[in-house]
N, C-alpha and C. Protein backbone atom coordinates (compact mmCIF):
# COMPACT_ATOMS: atom_id res chain seq x y z
N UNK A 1 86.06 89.13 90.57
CA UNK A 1 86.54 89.06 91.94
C UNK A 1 87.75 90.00 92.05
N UNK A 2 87.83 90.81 93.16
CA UNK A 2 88.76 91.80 93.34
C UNK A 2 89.59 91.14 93.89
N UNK A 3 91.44 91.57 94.23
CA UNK A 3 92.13 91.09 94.60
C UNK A 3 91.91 90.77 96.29
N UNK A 4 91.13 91.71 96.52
CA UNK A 4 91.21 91.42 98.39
C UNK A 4 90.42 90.45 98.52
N UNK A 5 89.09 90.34 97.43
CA UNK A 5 87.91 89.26 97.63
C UNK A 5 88.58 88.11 97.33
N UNK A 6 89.49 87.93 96.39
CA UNK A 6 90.45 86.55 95.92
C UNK A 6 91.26 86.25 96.83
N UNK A 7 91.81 87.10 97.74
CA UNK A 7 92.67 86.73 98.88
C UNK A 7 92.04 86.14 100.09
N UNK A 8 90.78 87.13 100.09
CA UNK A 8 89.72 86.66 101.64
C UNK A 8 88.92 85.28 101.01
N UNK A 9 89.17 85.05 100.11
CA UNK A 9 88.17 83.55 99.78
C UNK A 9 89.72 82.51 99.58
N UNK A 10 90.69 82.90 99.04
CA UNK A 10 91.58 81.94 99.42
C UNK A 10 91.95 81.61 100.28
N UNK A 11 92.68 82.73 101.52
CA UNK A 11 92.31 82.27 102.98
C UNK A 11 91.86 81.30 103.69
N UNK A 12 90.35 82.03 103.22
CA UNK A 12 88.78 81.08 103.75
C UNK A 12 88.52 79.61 103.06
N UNK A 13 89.28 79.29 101.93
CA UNK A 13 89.14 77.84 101.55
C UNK A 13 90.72 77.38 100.59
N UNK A 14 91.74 77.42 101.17
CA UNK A 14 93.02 77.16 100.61
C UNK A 14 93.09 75.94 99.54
N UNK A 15 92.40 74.92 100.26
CA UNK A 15 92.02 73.66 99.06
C UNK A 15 91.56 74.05 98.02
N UNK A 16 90.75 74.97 97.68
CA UNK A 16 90.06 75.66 96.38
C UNK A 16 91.29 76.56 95.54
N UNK A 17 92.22 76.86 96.14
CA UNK A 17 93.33 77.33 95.34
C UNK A 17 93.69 77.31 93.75
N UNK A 18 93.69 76.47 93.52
CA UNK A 18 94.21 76.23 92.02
C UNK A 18 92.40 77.16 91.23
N UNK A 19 91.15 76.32 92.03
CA UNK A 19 90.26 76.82 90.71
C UNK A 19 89.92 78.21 90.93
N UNK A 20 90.05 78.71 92.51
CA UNK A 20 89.91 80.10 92.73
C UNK A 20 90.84 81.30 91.58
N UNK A 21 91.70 80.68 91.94
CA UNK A 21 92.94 81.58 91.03
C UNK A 21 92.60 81.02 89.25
N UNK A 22 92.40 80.06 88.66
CA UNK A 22 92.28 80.45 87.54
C UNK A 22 90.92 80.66 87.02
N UNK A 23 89.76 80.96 88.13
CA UNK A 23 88.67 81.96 87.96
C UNK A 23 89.10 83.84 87.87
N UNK A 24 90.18 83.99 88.90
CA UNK A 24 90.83 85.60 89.09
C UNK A 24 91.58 85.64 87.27
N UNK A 25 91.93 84.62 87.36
CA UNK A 25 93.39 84.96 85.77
C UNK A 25 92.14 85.34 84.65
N UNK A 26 90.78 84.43 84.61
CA UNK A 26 89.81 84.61 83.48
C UNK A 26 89.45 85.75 83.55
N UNK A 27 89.01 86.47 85.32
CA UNK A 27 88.40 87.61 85.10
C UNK A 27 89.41 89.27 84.76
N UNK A 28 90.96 88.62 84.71
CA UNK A 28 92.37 89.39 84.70
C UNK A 28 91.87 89.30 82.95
N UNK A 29 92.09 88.13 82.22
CA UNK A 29 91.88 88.22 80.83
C UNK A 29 90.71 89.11 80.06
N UNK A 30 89.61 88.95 80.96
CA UNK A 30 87.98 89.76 80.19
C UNK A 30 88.48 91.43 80.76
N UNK A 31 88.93 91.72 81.72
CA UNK A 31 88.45 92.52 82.21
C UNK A 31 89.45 93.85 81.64
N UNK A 32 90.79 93.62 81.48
CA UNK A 32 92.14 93.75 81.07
C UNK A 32 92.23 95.67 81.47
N UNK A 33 92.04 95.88 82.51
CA UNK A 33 91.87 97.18 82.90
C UNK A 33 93.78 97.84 82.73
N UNK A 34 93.79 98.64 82.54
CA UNK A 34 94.71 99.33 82.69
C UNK A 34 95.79 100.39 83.65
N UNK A 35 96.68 99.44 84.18
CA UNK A 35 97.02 99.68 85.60
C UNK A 35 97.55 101.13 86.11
N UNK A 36 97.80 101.32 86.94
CA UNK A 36 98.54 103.09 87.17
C UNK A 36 99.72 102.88 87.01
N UNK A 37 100.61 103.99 86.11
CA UNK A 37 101.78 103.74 86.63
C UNK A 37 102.27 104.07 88.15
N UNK A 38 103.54 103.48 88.18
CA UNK A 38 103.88 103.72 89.87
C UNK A 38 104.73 105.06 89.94
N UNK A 39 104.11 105.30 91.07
CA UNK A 39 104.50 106.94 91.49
C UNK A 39 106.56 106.55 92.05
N UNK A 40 107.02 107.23 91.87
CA UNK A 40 108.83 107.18 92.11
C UNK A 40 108.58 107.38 93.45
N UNK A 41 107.88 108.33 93.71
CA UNK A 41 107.85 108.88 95.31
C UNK A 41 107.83 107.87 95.99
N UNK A 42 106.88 106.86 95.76
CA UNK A 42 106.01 105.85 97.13
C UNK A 42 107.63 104.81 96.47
N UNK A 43 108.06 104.59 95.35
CA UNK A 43 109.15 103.24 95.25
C UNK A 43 110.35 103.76 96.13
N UNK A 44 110.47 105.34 95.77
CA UNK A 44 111.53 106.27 96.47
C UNK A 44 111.31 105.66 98.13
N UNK A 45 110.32 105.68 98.66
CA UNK A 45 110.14 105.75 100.42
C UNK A 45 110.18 104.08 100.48
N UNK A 46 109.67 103.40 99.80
CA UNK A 46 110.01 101.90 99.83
C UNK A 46 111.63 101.66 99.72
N UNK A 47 112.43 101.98 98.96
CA UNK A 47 113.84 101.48 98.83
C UNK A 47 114.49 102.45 100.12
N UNK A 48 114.12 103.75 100.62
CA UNK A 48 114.51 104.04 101.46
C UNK A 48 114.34 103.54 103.23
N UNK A 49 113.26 102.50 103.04
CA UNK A 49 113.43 101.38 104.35
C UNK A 49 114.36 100.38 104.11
N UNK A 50 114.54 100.64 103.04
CA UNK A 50 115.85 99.22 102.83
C UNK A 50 117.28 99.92 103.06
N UNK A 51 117.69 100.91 102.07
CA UNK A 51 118.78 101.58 102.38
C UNK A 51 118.47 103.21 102.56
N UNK A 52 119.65 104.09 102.64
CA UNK A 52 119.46 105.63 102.78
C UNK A 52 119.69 105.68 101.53
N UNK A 53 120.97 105.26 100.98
CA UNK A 53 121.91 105.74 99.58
C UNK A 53 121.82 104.74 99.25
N UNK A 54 122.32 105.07 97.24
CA UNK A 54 122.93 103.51 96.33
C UNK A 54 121.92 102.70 96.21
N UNK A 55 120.62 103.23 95.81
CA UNK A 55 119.47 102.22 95.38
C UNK A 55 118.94 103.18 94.29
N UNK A 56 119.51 104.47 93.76
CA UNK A 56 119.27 104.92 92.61
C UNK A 56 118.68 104.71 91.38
N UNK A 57 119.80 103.73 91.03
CA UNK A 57 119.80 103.36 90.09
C UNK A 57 118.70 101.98 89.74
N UNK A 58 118.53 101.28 91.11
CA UNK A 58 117.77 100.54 90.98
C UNK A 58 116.06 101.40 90.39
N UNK A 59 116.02 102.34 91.82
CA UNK A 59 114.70 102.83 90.99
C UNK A 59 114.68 103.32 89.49
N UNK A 60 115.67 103.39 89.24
CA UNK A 60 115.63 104.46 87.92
C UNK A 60 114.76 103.07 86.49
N UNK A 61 115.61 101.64 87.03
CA UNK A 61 115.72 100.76 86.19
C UNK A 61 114.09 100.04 86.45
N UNK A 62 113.45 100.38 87.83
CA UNK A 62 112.15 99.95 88.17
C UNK A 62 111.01 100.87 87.49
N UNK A 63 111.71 101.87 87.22
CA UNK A 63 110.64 102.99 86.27
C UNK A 63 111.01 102.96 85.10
N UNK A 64 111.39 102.37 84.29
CA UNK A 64 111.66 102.59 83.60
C UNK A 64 111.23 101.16 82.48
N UNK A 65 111.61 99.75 83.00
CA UNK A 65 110.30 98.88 83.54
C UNK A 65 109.58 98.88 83.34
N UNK A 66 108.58 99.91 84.37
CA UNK A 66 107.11 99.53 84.45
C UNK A 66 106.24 99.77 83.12
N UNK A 67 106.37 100.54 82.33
CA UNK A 67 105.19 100.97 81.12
C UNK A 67 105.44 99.25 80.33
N UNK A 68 106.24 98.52 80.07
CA UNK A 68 106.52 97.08 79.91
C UNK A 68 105.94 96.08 80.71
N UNK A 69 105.80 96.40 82.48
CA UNK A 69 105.22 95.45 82.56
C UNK A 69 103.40 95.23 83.09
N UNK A 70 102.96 96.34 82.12
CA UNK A 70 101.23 96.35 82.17
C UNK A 70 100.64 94.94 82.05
N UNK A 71 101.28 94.19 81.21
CA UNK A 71 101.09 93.43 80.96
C UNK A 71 100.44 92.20 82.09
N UNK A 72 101.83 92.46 83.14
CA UNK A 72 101.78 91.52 84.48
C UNK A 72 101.80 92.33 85.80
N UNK A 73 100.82 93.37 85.46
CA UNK A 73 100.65 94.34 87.00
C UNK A 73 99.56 93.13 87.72
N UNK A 74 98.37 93.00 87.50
CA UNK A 74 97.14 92.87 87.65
C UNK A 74 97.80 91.06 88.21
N UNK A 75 98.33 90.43 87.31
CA UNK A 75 98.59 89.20 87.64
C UNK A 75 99.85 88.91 89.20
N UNK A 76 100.33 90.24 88.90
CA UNK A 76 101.19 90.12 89.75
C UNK A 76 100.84 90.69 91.51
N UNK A 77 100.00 91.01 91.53
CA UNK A 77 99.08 91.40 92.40
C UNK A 77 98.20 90.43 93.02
N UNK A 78 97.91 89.03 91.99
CA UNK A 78 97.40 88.39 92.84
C UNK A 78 98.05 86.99 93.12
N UNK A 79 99.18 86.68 92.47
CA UNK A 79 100.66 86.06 92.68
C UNK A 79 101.11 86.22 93.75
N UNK A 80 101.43 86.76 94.46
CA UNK A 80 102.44 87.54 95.58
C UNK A 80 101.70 88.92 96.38
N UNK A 81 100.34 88.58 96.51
CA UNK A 81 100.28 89.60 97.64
C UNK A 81 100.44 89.74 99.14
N UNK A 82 100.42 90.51 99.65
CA UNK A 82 101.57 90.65 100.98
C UNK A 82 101.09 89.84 101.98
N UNK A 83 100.06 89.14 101.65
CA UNK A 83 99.17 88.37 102.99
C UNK A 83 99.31 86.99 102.83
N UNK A 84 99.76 86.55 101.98
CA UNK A 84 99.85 85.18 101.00
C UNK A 84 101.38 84.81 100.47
N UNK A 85 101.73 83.85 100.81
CA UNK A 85 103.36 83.04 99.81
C UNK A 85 102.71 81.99 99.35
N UNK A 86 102.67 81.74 98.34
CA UNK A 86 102.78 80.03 97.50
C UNK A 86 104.25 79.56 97.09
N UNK A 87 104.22 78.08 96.88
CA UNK A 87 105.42 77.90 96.59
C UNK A 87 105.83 77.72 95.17
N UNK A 88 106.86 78.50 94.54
CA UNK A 88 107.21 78.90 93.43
C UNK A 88 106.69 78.19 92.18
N UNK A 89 106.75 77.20 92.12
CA UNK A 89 106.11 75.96 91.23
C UNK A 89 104.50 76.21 91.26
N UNK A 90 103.89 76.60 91.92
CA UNK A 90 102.56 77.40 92.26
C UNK A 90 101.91 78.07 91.17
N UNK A 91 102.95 78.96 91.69
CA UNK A 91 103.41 80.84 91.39
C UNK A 91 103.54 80.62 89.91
N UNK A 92 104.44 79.38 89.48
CA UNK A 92 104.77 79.61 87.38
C UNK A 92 103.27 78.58 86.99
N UNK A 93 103.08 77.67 87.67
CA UNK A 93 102.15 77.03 87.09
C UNK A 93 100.68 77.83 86.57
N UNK A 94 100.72 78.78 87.36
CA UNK A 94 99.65 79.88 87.37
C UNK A 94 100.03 80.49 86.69
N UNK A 95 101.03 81.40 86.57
CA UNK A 95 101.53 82.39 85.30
C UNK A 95 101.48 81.92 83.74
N UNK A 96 102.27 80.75 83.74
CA UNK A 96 101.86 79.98 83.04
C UNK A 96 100.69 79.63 82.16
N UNK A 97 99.94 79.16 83.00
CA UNK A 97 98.58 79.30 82.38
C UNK A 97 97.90 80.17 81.90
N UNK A 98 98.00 81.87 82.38
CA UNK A 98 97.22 83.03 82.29
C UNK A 98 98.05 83.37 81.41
N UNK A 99 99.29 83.24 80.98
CA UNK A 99 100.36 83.75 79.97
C UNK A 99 99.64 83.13 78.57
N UNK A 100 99.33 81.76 78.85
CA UNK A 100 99.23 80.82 77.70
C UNK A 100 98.05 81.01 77.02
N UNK A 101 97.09 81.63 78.16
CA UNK A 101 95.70 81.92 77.76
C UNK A 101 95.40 83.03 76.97
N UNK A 102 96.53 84.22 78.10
CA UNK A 102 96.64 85.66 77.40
C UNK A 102 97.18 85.26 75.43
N UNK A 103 98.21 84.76 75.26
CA UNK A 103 98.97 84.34 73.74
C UNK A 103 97.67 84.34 72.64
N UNK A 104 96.76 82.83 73.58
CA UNK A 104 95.81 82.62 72.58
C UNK A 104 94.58 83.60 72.22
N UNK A 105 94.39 84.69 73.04
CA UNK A 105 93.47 85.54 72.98
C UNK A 105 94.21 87.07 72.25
N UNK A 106 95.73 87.03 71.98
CA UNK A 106 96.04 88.07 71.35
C UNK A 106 96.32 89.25 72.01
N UNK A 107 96.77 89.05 73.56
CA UNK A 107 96.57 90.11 74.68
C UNK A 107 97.85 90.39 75.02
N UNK A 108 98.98 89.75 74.40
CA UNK A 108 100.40 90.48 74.31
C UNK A 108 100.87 90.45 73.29
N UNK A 109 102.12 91.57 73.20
CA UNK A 109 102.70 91.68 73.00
C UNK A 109 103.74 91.01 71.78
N UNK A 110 104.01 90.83 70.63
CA UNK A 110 104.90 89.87 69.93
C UNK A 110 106.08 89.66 70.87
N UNK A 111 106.57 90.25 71.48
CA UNK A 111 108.37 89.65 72.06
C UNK A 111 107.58 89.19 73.32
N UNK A 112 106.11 89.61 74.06
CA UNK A 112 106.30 89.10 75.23
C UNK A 112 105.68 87.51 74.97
N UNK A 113 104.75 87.50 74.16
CA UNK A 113 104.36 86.35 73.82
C UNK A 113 104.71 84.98 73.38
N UNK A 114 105.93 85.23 73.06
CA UNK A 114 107.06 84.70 72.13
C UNK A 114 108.17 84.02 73.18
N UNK A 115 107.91 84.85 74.93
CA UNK A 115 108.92 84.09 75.34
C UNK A 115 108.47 84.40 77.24
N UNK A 116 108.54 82.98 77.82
CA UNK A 116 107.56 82.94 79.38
C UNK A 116 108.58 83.68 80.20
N UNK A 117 109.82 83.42 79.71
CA UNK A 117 111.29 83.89 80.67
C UNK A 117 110.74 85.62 80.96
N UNK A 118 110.83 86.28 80.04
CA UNK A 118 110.36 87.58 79.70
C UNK A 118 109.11 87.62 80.40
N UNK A 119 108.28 86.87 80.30
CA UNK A 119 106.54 87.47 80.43
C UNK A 119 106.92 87.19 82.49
N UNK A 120 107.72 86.07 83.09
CA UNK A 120 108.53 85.70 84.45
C UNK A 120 108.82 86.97 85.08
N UNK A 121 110.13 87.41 84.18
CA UNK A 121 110.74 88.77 84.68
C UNK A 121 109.88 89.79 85.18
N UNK A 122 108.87 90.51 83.99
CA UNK A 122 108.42 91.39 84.45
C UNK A 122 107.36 90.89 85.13
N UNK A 123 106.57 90.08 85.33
CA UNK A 123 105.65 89.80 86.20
C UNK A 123 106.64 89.83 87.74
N UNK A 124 107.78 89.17 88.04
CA UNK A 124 108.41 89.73 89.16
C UNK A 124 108.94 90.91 89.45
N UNK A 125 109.47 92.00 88.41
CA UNK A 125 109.06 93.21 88.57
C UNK A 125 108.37 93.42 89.08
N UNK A 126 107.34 93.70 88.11
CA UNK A 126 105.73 93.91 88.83
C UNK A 126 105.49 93.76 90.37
N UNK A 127 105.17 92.66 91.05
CA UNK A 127 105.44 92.55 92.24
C UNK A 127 106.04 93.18 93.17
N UNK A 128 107.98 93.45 92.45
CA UNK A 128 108.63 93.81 93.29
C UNK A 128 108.28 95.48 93.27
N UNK A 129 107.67 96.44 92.52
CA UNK A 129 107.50 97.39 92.47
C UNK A 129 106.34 97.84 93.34
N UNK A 130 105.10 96.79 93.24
CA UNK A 130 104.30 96.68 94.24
C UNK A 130 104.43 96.00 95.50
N UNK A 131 105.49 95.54 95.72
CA UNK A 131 105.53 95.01 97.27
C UNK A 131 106.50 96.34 98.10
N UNK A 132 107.58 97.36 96.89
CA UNK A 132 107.95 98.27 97.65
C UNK A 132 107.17 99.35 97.68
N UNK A 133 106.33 99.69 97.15
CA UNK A 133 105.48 100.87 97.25
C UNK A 133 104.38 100.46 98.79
N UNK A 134 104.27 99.15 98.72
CA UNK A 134 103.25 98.97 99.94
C UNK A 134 104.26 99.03 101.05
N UNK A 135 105.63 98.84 100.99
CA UNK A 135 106.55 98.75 102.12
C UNK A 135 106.86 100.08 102.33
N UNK A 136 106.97 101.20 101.56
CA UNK A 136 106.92 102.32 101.63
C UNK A 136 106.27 103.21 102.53
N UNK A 137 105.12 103.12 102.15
CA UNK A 137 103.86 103.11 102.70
C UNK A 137 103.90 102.59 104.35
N UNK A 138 104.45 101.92 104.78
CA UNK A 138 104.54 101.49 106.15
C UNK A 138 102.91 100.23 106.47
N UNK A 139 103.38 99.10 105.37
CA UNK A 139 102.32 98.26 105.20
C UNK A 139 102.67 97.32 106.52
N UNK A 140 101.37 96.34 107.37
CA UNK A 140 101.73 95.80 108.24
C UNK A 140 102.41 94.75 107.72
N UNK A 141 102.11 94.00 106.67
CA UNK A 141 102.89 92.93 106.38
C UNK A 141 104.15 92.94 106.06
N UNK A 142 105.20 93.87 106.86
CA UNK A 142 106.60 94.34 106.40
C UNK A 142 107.57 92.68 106.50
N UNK A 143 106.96 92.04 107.20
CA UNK A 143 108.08 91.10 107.07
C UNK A 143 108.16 90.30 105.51
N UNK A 144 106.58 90.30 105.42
CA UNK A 144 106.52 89.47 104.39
C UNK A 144 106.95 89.82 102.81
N UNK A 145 106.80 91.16 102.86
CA UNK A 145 106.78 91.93 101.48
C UNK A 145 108.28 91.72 101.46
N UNK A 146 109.12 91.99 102.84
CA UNK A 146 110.43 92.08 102.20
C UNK A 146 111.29 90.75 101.91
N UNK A 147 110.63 89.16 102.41
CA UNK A 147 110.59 88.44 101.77
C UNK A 147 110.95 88.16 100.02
N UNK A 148 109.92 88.75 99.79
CA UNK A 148 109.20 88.67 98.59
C UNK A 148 109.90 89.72 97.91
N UNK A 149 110.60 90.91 99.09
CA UNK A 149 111.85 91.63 97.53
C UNK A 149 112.79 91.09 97.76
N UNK A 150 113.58 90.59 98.75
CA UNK A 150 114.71 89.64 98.83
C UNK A 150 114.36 88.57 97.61
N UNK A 151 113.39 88.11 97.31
CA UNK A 151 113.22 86.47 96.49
C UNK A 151 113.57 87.34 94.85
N UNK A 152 113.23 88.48 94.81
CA UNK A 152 113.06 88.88 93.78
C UNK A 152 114.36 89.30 93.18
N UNK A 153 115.09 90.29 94.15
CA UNK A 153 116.13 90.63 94.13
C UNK A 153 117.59 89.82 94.08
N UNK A 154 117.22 88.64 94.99
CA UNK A 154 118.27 87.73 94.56
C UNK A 154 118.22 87.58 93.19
N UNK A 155 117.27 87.40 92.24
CA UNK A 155 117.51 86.80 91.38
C UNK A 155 117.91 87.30 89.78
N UNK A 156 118.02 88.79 90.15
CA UNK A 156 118.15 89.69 88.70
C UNK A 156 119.65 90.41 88.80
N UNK A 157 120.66 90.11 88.10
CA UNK A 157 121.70 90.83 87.97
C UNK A 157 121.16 92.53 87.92
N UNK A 158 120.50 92.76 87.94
CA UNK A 158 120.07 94.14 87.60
C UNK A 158 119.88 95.31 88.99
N UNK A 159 119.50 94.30 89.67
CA UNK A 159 118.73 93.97 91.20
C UNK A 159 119.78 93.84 92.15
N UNK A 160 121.20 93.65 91.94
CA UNK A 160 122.50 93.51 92.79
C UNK A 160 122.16 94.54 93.70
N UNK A 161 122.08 95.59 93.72
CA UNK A 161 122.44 96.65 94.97
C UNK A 161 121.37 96.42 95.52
N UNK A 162 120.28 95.91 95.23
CA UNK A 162 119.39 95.77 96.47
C UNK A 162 119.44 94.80 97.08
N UNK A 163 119.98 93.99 96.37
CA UNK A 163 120.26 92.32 97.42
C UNK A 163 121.40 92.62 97.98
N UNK A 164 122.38 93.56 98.01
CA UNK A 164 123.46 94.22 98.68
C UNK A 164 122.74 94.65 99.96
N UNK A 165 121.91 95.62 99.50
CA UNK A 165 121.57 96.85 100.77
C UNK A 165 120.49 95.73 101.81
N UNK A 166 119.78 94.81 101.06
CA UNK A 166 118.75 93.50 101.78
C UNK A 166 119.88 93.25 102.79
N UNK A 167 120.88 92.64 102.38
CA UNK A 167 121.56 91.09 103.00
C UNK A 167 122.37 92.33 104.12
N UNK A 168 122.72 93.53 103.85
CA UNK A 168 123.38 94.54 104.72
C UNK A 168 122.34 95.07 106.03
N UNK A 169 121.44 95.37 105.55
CA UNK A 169 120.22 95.62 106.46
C UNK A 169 119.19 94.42 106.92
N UNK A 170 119.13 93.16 106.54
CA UNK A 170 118.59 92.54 106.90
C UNK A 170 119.10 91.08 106.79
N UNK A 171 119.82 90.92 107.03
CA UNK A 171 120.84 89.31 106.65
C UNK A 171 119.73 88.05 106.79
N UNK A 172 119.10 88.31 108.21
CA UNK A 172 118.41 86.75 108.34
C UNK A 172 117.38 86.38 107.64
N UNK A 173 117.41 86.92 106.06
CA UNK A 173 116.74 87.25 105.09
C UNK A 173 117.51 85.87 104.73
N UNK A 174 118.88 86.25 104.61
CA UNK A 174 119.94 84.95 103.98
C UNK A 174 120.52 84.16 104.29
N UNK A 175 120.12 83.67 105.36
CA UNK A 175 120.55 82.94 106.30
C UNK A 175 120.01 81.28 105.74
N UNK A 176 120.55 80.52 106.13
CA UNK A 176 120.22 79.23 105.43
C UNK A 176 119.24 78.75 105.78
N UNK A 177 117.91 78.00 105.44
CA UNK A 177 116.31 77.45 105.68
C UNK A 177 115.31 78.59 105.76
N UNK A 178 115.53 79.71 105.39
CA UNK A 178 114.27 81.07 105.22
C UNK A 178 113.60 80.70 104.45
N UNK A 179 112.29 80.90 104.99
CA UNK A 179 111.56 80.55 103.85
C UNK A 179 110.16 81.69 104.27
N UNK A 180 109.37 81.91 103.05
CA UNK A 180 108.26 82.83 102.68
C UNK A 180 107.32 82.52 104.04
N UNK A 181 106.89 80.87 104.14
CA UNK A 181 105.55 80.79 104.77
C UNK A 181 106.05 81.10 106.36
């Protein structure tokens, strides 16, 4: 099942959630394709709807990243895509599982395997690299994606200037009771 077919059948039957998605994680495990890296250009035009200047460094640290997080492109794609929020407890219970599954099948990594915090991070990477390349892009779901880099961005010391340039350009991002859905 492709990510749009996993999205248009979750949609179409939300109660099926949990077994839909860990049918997508089995066919993420067999299938284990090898993702593109991300072009700077399209992250470049994504951080530039957020700010003009002073997100440099962020991209520099998002490319630099990505060849690390192959691991959780594919998963992270169908976690957080721009049409869809689950609620966070969701989101790990699922990672979780496809992490635990990936371990026992030998499909990461020794340091990533060894620790969920790590396998967390870059799977939100991941995301956040793909939710700005689609925001880049001038995707319709702009409210939602930037959601979803605000959630991300709050949460990585690394990530400061963009939750700077977010909360500067878009405050009611941070405003108290925001929420994804």
């Amino acid at each position: 099942m492709t990510p749009p077919d996993l999205i248009a059948a979750l949609q179409a039957h939300p109660e099926d959630a949990d077994r839909l998605m860990r049918a997508a994680c089995a066919e993420l495990r067999a299938q284990a394709a090898a993702p593109q890296p991300p072009d700077a250009a399209t992250l470049r035009a994504g951080l530039a709807r957020i700010a003009d200047t002073g997100l440099d460094a962020v991209l520099r640290r998002l490319l630099d990243d990505a060849p690390r997080g192959r691991a959780t492109d594919a998963l992270a794609a169908l976690l957080r895509p721009p049409a869809l929020a689950w609620d966070e407890a969701r989101e790990i219970d699922w990672a979780v599982r496809h992490w635990e599954a990936c371990r026992a099948e030998g499909q990461l990594d020794e340091a990533l395997a060894a620790d969920f915090g790590e396998y967390w991070r870059r799977l939100e990477w991941s995301a956040l690299r793909q939710h700005l390349a689609l925001l880049g892009g001038g995707h319709a779901e702009e409210r939602r994606l930037l959601a979803h880099i605000v959630k991300t961005a709050s949460r990585y010391v690394a990530l400061a200037p963009l939750k700077r340039a977010l909360e500067a350009r878009f405050p009611e991002f941070f405003e108290l009771g925001f929420s994804l859905r």
